[in-house]
Protein backbone atom coordinates (compact mmCIF):
# COMPACT_ATOMS: atom_id res chain seq x y z
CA UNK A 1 113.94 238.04 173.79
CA UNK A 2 113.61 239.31 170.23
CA UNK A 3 117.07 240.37 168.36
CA UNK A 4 116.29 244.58 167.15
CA UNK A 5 118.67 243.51 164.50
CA UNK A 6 117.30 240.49 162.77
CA UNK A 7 114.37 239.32 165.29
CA UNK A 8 115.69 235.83 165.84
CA UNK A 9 114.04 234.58 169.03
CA UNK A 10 117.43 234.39 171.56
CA UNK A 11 118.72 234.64 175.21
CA UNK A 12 121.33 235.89 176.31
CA UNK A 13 123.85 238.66 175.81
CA UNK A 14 123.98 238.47 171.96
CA UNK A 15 122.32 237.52 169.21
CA UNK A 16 123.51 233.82 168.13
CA UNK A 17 122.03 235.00 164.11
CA UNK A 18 124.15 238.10 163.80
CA UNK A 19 125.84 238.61 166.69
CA UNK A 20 124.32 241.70 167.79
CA UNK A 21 124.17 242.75 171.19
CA UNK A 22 120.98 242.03 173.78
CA UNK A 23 119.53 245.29 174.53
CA UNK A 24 119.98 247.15 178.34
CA UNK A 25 117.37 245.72 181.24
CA UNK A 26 114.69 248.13 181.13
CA UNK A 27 115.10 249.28 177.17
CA UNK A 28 112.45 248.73 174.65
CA UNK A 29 113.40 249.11 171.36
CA UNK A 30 111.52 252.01 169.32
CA UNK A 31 108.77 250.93 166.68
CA UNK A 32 110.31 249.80 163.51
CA UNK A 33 108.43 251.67 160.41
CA UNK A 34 106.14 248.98 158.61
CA UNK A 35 107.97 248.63 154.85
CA UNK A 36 105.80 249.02 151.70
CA UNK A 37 107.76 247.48 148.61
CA UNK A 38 110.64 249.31 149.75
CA UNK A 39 109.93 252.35 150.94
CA UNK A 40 109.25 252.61 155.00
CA UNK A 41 105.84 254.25 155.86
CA UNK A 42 107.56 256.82 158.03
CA UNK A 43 109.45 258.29 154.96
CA UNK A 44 106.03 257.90 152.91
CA UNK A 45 104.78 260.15 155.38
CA UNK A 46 107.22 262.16 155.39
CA UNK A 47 107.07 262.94 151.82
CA UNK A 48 103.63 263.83 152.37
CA UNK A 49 104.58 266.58 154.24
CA UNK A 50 107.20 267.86 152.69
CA UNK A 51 105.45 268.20 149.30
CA UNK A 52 102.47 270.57 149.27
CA UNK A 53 99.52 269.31 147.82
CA UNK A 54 101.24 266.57 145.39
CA UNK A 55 102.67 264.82 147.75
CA UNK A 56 99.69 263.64 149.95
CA UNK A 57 97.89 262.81 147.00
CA UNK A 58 100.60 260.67 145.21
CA UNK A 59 100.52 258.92 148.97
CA UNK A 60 96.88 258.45 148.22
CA UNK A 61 96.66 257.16 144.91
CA UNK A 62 100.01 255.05 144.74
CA UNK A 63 98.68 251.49 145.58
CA UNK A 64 101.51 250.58 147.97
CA UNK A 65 101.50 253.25 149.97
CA UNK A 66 97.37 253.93 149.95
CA UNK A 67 96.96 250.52 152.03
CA UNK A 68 98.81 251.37 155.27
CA UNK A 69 96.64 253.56 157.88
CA UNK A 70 99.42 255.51 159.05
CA UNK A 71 100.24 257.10 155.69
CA UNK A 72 96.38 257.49 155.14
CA UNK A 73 96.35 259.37 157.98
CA UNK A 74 99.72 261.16 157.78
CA UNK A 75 98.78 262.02 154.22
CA UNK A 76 94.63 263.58 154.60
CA UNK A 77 96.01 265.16 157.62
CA UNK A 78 99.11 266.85 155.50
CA UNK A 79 96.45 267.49 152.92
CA UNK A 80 93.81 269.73 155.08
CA UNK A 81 96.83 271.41 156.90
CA UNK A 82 97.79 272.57 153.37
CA UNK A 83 94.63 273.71 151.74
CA UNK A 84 93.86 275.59 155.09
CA UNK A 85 97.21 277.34 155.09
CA UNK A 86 96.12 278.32 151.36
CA UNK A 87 93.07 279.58 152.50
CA UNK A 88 94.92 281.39 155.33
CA UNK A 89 97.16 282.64 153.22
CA UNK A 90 94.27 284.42 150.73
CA UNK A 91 92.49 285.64 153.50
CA UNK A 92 95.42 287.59 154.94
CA UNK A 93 96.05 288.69 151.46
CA UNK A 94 92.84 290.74 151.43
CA UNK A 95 93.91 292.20 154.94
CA UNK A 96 95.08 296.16 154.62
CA UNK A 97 98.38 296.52 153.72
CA UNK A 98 99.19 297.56 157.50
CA UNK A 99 98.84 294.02 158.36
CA UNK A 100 101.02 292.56 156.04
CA UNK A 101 103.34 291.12 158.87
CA UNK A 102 100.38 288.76 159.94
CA UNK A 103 101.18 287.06 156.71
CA UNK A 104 104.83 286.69 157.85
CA UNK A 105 103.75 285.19 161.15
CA UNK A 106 101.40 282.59 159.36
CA UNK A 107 104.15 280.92 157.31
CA UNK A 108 106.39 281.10 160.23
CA UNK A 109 104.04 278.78 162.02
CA UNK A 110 103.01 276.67 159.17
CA UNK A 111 106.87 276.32 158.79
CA UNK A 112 107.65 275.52 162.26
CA UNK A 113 104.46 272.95 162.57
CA UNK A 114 105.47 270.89 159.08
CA UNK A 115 108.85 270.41 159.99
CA UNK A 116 107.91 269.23 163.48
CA UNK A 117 105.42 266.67 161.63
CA UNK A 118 107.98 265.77 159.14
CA UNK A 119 110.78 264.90 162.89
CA UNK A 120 107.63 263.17 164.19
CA UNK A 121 106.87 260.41 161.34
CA UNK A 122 110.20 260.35 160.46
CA UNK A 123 109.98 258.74 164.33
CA UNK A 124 106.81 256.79 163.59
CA UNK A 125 105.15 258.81 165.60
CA UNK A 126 101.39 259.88 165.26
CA UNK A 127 100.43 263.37 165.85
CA UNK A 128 96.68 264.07 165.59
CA UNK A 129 96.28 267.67 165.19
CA UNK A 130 93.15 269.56 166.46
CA UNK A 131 90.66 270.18 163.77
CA UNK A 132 91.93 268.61 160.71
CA UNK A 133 93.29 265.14 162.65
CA UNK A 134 90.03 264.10 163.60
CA UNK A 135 88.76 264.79 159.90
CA UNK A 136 91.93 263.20 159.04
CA UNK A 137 91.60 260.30 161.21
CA UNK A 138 87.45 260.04 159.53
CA UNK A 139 89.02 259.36 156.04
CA UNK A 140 92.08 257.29 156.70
C-alpha cells in the first residue's frame, strides 16, 4: 500500500518513512488536490467562487492556475453562474415594486448555491451544474 502521508510504497501497520499509520481495511483515502506552484487547485477554485467576476478570470489568465482542467472548469462555470445572477438580478429590478421580495429570494439562492460550490471544491469535488456546466465543461 501507498502511505496518505508521504506515499512511500509500504506494508504493514505503519509507514517505515514517517511513521504514519496504515489506513482501516476497507478505507480509501480522499483525492489529494493537484498543487500548482503552491497553491492547491481546490483553493484556486475556491477563490473563483468566492470572488465575483475577478476571481474566475484571474483563475483564467494566471498561467499556473489556467493549465489544470479542474480550475478551468471550476472557474467558466463560476463565471456564467455570475453574469446570469447579474442578469437575474436586472431583470427583477424592472419587476413592479410589489415583487420586490423575488429579488430577496434570488440572492438567497445564489447565496446558498456558491457557498455549497465553494464546500464542494474545497473537497475536490466536481459539480456540473445544469445549463452553465455543460457550457462550462465546452470551454475548460
Amino acid at each position: 500500500m501507498t502511505c496518505a502521508k508521504c506515499g512511500t510504497q509500504f506494508d504493514g501497520r505503519f509507514c517505515p518513512s514517517c511513521g504514519a499509520p496504515a489506513p482501516a481495511a476497507g478505507f480509501t483515502a480522499p483525492p489529494q488536490p493537484v498543487v500548482v506552484q503552491g497553491m492547491p487547485s481546490n483553493v484556486a477554485s475556491i477563490l473563483a467562487y468566492l470572488i465575483p467576476i475577478v476571481g474566475p478570470i484571474i483563475c483564467l489568465a494566471v498561467s499556473p492556475t489556467n493549465q489544470d482542467k479542474k480550475v478551468r472548469f471550476d472557474a467558466f462555470q463560476a463565471l456564467f453562474i455570475q453574469i446570469a445572477f447579474i442578469a437575474l438580478q436586472i431583470i427583477v429590478g424592472a419587476l413592479p415594486y410589489a415583487l420586490w421580495r423575488l429579488g430577496n429570494l434570488v440572492e438567497l439562492a445564489y447565496g446558498v448555491l456558491i457557498i455549497w460550490l465553494i464546500i464542494k471544491a474545497a473537497q475536490n469535488q466536481k459539480v456540473v451544474l445544469p445549463y452553465v456546466g455543460p457550457l462550462a465543461e465546452k470551454q475548460a
